[in-house]
Protein backbone atom coordinates (compact mmCIF):
# COMPACT_ATOMS: atom_id res chain seq x y z
CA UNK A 1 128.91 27.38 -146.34
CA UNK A 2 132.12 28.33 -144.52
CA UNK A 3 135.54 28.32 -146.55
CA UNK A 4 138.55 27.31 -144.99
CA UNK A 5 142.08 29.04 -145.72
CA UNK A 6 142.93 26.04 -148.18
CA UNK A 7 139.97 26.68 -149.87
CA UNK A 8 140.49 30.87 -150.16
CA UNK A 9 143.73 30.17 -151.33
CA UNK A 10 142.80 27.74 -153.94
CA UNK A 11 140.04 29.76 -155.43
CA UNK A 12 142.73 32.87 -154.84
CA UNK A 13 145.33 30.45 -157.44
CA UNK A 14 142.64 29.70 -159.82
CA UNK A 15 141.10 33.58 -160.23
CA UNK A 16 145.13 34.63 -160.45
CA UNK A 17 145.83 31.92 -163.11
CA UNK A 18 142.46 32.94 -164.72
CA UNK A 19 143.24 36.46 -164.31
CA UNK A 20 146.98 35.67 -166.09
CA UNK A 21 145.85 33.98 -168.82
CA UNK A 22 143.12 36.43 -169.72
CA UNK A 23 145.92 39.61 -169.82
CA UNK A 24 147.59 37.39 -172.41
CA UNK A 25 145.06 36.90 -174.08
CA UNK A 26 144.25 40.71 -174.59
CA UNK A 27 148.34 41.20 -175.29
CA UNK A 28 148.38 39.08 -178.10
CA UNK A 29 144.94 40.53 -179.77
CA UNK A 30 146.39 44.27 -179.29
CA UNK A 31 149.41 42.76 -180.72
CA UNK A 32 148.26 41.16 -184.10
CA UNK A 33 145.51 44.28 -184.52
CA UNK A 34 148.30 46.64 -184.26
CA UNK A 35 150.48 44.54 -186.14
CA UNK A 36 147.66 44.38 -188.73
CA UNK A 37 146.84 48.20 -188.54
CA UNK A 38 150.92 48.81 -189.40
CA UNK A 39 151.06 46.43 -192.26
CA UNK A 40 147.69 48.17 -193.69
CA UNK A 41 149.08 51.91 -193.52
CA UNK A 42 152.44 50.58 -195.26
CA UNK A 43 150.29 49.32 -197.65
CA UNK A 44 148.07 52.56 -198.35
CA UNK A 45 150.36 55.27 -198.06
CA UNK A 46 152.40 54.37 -201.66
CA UNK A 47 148.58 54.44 -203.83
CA UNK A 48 148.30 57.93 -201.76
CA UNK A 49 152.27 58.73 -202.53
CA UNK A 50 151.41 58.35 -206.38
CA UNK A 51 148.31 59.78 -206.93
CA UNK A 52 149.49 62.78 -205.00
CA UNK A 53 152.49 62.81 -207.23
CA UNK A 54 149.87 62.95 -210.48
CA UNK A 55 148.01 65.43 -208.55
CA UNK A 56 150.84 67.48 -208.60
CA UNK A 57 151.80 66.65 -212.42
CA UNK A 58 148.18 67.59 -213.00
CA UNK A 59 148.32 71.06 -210.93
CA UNK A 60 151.87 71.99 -213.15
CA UNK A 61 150.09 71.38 -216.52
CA UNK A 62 152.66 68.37 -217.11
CA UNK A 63 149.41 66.30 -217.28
CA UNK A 64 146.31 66.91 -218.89
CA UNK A 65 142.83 66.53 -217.26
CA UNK A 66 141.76 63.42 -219.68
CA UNK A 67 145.49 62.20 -218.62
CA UNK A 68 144.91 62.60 -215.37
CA UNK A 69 141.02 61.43 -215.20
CA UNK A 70 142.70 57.84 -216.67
CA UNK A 71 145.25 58.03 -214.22
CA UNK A 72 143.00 58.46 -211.63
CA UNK A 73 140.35 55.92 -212.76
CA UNK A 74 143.12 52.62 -213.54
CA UNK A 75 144.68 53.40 -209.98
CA UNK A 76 140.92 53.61 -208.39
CA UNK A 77 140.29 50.00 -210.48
CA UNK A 78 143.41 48.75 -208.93
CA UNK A 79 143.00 49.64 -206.19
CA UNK A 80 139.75 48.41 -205.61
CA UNK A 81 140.86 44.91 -207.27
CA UNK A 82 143.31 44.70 -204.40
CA UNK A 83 140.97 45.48 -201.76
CA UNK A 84 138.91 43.11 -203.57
CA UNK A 85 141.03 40.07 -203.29
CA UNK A 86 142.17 41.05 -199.73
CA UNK A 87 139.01 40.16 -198.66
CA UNK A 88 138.25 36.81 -200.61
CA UNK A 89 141.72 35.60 -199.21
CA UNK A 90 141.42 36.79 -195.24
């Protein structure tokens, strides 16, 4: 089977087209998983923020260790609630 130019440069447009849509493609998924990744640290980092804070209470004395044991146990629970209903919604 011998190609003619016309038909090189055809099959050239459609592999570049191809080609183009598949980059955007893997844009837009680095996008939203890095977009997803950011929005999931902002959401950790203030349960880590406050029981570090405790932690530090705790290590001063200003809390005791049944004080901080229930501190650390409802946060754990709520935590895991919210994990809990991130994954029934998405």
């Amino acid at each position: 089977m011998v190609l003619n130019v016309a038909q090189i440069w055809s099959h050239g447009v459609e592999l570049a087209i191809s080609l183009g849509i598949l980059a955007l493609l893997v844009l837009a998924a680095r996008y939203a998983i890095r977009k997803t990744r950011a929005e999931t640290l902002q959401h950790e980092l203030p349960e880590r923020e406050i029981l570090s804070k405790f932690v530090e209470s705790h290590t001063r004395g200003d809390l005791s260790d049944a004080e901080f044991r229930t501190i650390k146990t409802t946060l754990a629970e709520q935590l895991q609630n919210e994990l809990r209903d991130d994954g029934q919604t998405g």
